[in-house]
PDB file of N, CA and C in Angstrom:
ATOM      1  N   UNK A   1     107.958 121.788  94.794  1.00  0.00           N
ATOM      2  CA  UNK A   1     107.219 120.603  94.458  1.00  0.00           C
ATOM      3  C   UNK A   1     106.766 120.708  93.010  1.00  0.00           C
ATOM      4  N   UNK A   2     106.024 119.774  91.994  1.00  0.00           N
ATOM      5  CA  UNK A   2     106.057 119.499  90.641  1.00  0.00           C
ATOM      6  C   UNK A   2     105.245 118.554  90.340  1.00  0.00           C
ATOM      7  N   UNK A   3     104.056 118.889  89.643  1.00  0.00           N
ATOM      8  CA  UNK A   3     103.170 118.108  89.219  1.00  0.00           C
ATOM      9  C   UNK A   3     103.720 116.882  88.352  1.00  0.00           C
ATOM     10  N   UNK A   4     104.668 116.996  87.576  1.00  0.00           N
ATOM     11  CA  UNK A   4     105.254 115.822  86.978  1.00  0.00           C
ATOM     12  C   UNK A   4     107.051 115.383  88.265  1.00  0.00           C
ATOM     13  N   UNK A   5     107.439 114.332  87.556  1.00  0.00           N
ATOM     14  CA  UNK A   5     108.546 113.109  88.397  1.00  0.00           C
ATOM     15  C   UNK A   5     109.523 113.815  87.315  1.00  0.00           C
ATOM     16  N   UNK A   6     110.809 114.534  87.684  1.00  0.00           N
ATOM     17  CA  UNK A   6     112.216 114.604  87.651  1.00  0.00           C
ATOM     18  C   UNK A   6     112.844 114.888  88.810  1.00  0.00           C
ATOM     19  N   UNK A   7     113.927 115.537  88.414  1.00  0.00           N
ATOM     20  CA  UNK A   7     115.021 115.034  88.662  1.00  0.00           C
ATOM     21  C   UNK A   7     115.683 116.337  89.958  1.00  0.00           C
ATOM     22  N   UNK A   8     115.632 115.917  91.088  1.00  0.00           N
ATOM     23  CA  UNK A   8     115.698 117.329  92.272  1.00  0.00           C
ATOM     24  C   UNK A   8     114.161 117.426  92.086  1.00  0.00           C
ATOM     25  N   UNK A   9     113.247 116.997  92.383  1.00  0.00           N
ATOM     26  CA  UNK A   9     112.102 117.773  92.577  1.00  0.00           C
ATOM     27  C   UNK A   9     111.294 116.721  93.492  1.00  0.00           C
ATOM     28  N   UNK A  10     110.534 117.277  93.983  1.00  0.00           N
ATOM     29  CA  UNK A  10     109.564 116.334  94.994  1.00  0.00           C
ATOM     30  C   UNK A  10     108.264 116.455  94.519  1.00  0.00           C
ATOM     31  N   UNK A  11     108.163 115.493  93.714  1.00  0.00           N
ATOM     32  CA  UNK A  11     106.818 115.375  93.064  1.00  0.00           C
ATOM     33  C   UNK A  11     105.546 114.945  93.934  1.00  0.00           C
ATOM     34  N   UNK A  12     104.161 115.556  93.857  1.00  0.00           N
ATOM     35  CA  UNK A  12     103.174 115.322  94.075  1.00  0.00           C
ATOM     36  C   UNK A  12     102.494 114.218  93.599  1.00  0.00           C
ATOM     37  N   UNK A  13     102.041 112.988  94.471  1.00  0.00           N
ATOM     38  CA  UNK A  13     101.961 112.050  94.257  1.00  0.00           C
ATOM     39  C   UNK A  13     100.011 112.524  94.342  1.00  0.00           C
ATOM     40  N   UNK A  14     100.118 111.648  92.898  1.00  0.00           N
ATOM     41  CA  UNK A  14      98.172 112.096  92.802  1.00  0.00           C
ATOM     42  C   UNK A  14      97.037 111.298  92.957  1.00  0.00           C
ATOM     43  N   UNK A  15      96.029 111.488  93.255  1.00  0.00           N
ATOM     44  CA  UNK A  15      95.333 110.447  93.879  1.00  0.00           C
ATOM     45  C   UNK A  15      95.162 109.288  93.183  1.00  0.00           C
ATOM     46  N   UNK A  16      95.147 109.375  92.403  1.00  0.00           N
ATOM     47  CA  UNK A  16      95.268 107.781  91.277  1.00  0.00           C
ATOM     48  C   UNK A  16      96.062 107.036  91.624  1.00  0.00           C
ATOM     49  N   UNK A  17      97.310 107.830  91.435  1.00  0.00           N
ATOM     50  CA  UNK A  17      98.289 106.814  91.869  1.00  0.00           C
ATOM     51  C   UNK A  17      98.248 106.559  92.939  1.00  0.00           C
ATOM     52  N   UNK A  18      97.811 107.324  93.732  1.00  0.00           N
ATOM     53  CA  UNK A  18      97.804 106.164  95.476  1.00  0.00           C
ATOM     54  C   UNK A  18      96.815 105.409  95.482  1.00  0.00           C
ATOM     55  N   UNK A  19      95.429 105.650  94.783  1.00  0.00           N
ATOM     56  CA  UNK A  19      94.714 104.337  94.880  1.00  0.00           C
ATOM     57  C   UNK A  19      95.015 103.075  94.293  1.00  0.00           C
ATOM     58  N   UNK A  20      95.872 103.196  93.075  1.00  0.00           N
ATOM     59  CA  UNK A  20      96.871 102.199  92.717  1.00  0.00           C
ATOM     60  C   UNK A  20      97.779 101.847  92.709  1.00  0.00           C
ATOM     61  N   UNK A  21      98.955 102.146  94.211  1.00  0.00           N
ATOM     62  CA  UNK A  21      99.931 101.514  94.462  1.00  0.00           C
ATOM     63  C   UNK A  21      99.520 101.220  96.298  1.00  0.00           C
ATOM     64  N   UNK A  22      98.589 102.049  96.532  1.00  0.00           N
ATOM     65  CA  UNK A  22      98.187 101.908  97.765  1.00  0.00           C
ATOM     66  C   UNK A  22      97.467 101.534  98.743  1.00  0.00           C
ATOM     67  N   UNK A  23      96.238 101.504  97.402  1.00  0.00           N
ATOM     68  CA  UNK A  23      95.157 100.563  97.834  1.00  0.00           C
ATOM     69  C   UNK A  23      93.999 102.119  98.254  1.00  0.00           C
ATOM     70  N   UNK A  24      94.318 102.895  98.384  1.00  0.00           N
ATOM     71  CA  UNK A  24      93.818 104.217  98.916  1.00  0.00           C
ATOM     72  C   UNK A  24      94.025 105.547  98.366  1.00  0.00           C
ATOM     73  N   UNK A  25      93.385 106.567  98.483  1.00  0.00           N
ATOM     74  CA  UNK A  25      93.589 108.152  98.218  1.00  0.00           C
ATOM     75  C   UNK A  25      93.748 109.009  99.314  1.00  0.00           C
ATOM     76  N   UNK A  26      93.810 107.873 100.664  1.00  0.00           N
ATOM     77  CA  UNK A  26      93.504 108.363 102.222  1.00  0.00           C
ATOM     78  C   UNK A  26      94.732 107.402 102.376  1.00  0.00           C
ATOM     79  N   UNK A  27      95.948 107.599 102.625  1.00  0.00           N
ATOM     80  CA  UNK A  27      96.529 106.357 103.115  1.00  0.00           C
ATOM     81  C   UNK A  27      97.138 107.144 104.777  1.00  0.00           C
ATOM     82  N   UNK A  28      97.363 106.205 105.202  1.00  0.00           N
ATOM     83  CA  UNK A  28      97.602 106.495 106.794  1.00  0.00           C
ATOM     84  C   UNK A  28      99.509 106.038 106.987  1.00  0.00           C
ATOM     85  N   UNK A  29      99.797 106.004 108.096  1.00  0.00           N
ATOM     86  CA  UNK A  29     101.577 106.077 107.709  1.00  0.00           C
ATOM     87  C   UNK A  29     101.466 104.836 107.493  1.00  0.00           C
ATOM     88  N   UNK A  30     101.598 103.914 108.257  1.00  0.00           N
ATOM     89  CA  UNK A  30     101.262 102.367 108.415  1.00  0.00           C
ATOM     90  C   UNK A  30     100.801 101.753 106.522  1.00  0.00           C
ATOM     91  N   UNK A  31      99.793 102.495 105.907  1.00  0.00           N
ATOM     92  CA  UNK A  31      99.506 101.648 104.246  1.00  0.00           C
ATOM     93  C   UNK A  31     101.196 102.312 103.930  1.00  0.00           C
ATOM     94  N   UNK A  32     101.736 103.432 104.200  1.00  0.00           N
ATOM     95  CA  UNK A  32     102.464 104.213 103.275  1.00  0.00           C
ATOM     96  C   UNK A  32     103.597 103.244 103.444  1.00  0.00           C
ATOM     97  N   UNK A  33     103.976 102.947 105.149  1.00  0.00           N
ATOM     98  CA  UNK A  33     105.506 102.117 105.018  1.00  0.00           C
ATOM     99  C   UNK A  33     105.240 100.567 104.520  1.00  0.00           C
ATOM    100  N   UNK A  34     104.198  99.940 104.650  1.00  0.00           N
ATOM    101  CA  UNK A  34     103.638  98.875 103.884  1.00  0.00           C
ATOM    102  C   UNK A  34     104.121  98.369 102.547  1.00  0.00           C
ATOM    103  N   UNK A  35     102.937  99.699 102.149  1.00  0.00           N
ATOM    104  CA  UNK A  35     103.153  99.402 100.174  1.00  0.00           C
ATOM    105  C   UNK A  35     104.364 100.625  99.245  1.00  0.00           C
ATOM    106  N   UNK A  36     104.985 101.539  99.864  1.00  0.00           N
ATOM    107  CA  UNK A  36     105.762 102.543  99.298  1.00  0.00           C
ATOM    108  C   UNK A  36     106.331 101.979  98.280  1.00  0.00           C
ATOM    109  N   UNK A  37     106.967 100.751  98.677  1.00  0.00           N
ATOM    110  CA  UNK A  37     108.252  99.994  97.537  1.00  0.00           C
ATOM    111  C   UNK A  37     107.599  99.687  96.336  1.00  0.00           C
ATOM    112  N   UNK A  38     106.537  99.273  96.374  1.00  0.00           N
ATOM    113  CA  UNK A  38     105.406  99.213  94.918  1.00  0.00           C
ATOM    114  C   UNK A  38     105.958 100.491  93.946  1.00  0.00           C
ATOM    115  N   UNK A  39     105.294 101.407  94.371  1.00  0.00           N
ATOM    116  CA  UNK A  39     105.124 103.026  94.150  1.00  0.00           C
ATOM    117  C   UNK A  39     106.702 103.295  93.896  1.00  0.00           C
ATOM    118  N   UNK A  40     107.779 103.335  94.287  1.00  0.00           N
ATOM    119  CA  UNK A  40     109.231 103.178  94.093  1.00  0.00           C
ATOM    120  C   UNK A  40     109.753 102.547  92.893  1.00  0.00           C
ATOM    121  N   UNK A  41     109.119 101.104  92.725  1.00  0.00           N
ATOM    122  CA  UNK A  41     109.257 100.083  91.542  1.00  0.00           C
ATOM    123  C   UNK A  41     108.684 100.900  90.244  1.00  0.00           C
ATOM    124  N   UNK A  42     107.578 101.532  90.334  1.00  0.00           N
ATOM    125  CA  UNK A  42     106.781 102.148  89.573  1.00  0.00           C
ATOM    126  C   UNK A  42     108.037 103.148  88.924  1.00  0.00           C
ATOM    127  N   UNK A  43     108.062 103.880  89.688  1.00  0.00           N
ATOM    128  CA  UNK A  43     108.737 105.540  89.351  1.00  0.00           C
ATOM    129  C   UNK A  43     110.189 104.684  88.365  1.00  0.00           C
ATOM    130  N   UNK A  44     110.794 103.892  88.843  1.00  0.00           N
ATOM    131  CA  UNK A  44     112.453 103.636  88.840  1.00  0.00           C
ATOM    132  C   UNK A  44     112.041 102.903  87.376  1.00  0.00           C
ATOM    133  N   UNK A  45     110.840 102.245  87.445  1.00  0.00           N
ATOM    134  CA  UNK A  45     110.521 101.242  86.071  1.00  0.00           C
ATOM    135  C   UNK A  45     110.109 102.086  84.803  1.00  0.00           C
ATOM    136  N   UNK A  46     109.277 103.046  85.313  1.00  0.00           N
ATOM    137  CA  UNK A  46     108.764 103.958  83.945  1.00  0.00           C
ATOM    138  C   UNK A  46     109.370 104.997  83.920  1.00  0.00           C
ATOM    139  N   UNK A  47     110.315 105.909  84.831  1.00  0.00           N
ATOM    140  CA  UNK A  47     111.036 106.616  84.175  1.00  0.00           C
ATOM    141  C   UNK A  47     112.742 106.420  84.549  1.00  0.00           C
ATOM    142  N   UNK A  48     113.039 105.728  84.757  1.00  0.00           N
ATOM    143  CA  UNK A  48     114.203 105.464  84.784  1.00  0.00           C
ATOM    144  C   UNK A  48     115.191 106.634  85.484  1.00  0.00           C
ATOM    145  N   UNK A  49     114.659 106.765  86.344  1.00  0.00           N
ATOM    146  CA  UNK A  49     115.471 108.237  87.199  1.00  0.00           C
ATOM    147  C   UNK A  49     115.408 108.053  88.424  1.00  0.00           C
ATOM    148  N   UNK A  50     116.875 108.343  88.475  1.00  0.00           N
ATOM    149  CA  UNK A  50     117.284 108.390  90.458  1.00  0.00           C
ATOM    150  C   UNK A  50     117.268 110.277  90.847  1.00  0.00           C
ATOM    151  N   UNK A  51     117.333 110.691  91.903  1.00  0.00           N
ATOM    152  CA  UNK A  51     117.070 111.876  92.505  1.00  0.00           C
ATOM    153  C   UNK A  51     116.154 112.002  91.871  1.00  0.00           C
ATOM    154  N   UNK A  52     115.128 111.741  92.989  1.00  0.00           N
ATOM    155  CA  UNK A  52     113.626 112.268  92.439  1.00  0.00           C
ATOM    156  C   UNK A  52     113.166 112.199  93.989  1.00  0.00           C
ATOM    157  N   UNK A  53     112.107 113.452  94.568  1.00  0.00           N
ATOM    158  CA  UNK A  53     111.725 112.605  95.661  1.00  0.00           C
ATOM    159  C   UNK A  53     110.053 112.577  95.191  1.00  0.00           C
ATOM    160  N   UNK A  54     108.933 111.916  96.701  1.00  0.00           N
ATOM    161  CA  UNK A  54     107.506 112.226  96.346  1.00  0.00           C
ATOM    162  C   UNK A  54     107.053 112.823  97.339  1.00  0.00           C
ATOM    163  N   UNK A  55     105.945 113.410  97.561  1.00  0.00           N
ATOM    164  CA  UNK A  55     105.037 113.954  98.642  1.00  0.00           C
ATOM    165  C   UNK A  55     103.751 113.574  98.497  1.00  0.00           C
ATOM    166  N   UNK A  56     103.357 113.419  99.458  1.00  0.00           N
ATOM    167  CA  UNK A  56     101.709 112.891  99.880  1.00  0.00           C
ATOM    168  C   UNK A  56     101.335 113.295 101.458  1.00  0.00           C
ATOM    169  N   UNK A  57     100.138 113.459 101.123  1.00  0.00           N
ATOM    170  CA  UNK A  57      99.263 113.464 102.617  1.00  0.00           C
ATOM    171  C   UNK A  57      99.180 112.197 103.333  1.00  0.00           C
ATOM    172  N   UNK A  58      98.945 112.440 104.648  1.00  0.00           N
ATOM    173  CA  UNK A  58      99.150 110.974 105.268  1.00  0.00           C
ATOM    174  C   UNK A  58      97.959 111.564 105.994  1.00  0.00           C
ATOM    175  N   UNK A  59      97.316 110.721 106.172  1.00  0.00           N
ATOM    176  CA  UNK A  59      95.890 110.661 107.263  1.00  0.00           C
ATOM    177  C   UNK A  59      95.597 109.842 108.406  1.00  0.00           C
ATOM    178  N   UNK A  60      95.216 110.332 109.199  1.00  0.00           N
ATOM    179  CA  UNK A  60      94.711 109.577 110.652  1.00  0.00           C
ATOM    180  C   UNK A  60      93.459 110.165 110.786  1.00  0.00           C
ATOM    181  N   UNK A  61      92.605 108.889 110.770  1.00  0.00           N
ATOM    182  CA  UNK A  61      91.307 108.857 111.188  1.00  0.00           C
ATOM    183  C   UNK A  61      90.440 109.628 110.248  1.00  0.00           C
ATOM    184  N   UNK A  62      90.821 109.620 109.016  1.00  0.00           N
ATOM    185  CA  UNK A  62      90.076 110.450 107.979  1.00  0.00           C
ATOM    186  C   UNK A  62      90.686 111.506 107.793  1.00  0.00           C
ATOM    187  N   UNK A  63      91.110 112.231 108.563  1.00  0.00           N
ATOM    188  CA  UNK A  63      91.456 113.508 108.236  1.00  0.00           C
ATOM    189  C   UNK A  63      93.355 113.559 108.241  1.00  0.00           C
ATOM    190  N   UNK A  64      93.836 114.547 107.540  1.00  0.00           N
ATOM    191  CA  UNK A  64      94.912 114.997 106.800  1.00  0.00           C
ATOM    192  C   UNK A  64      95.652 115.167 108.132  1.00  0.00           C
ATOM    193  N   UNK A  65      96.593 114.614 108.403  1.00  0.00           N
ATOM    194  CA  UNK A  65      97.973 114.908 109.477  1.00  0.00           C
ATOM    195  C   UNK A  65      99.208 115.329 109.441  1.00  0.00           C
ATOM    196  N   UNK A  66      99.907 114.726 108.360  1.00  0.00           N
ATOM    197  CA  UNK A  66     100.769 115.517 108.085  1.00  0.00           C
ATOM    198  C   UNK A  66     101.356 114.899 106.257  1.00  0.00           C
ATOM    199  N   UNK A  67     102.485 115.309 106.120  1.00  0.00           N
ATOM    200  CA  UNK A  67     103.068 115.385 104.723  1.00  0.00           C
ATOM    201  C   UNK A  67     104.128 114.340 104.817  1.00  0.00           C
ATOM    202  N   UNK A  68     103.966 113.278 103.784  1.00  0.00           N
ATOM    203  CA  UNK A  68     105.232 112.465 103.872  1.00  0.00           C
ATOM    204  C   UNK A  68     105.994 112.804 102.424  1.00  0.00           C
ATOM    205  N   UNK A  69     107.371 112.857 102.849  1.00  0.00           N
ATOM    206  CA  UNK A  69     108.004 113.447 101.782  1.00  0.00           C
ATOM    207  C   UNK A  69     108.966 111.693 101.804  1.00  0.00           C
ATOM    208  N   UNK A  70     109.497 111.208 100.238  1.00  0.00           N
ATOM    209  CA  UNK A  70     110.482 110.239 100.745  1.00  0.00           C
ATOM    210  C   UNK A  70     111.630 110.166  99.206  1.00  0.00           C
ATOM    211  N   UNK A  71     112.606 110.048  98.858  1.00  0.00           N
ATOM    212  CA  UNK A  71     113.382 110.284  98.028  1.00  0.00           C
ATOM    213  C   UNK A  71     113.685 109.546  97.349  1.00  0.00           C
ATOM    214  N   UNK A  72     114.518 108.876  96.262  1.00  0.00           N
ATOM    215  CA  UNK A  72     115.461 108.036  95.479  1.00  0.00           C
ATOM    216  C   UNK A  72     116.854 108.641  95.431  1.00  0.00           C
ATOM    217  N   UNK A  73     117.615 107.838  96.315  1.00  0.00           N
ATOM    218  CA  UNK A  73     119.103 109.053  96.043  1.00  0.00           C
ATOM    219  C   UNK A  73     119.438 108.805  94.454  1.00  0.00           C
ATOM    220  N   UNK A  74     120.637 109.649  94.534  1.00  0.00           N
ATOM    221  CA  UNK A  74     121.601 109.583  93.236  1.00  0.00           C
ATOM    222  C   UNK A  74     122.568 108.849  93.656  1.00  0.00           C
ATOM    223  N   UNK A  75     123.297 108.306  94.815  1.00  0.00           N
ATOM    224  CA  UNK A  75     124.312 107.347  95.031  1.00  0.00           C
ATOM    225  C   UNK A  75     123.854 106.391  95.368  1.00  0.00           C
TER     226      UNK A  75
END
């Protein structure tokens, strides 16, 4: 995983940015399959790179459940 977005790496998505593509710093699966494509538009618009993936915490009921990992292919 990688504090910054290239290329093969599964970047750590940081709380900023989920409160501004997500509406939250707590998002639950349900905000994540919602608003993801925002957050997607973002990455593909400002850095112009495919194979990249992200990771984030996903929460239920306040507390941390599990890890959503999700990608941009290269084909």
């Amino acid at each position: 995983m990688s504090d910054n977005i290239d290329i093969c790496l599964a970047y750590v998505v940081t709380a900023e940015e989920m409160r501004e593509y997500l509406g939250t710093d707590n998002p639950t699966r349900n905000i994540i399959d919602e608003k993801i494509w925002g957050f997607w538009e973002h990455i593909a618009n400002s850095f112009g790179c495919r194979g990249v993936g992200i990771c984030m915490t996903v929460y239920e009921n306040d507390q941390p459940k599990e890890l959503y990992f999700g990608g941009y292919s290269f084909d």
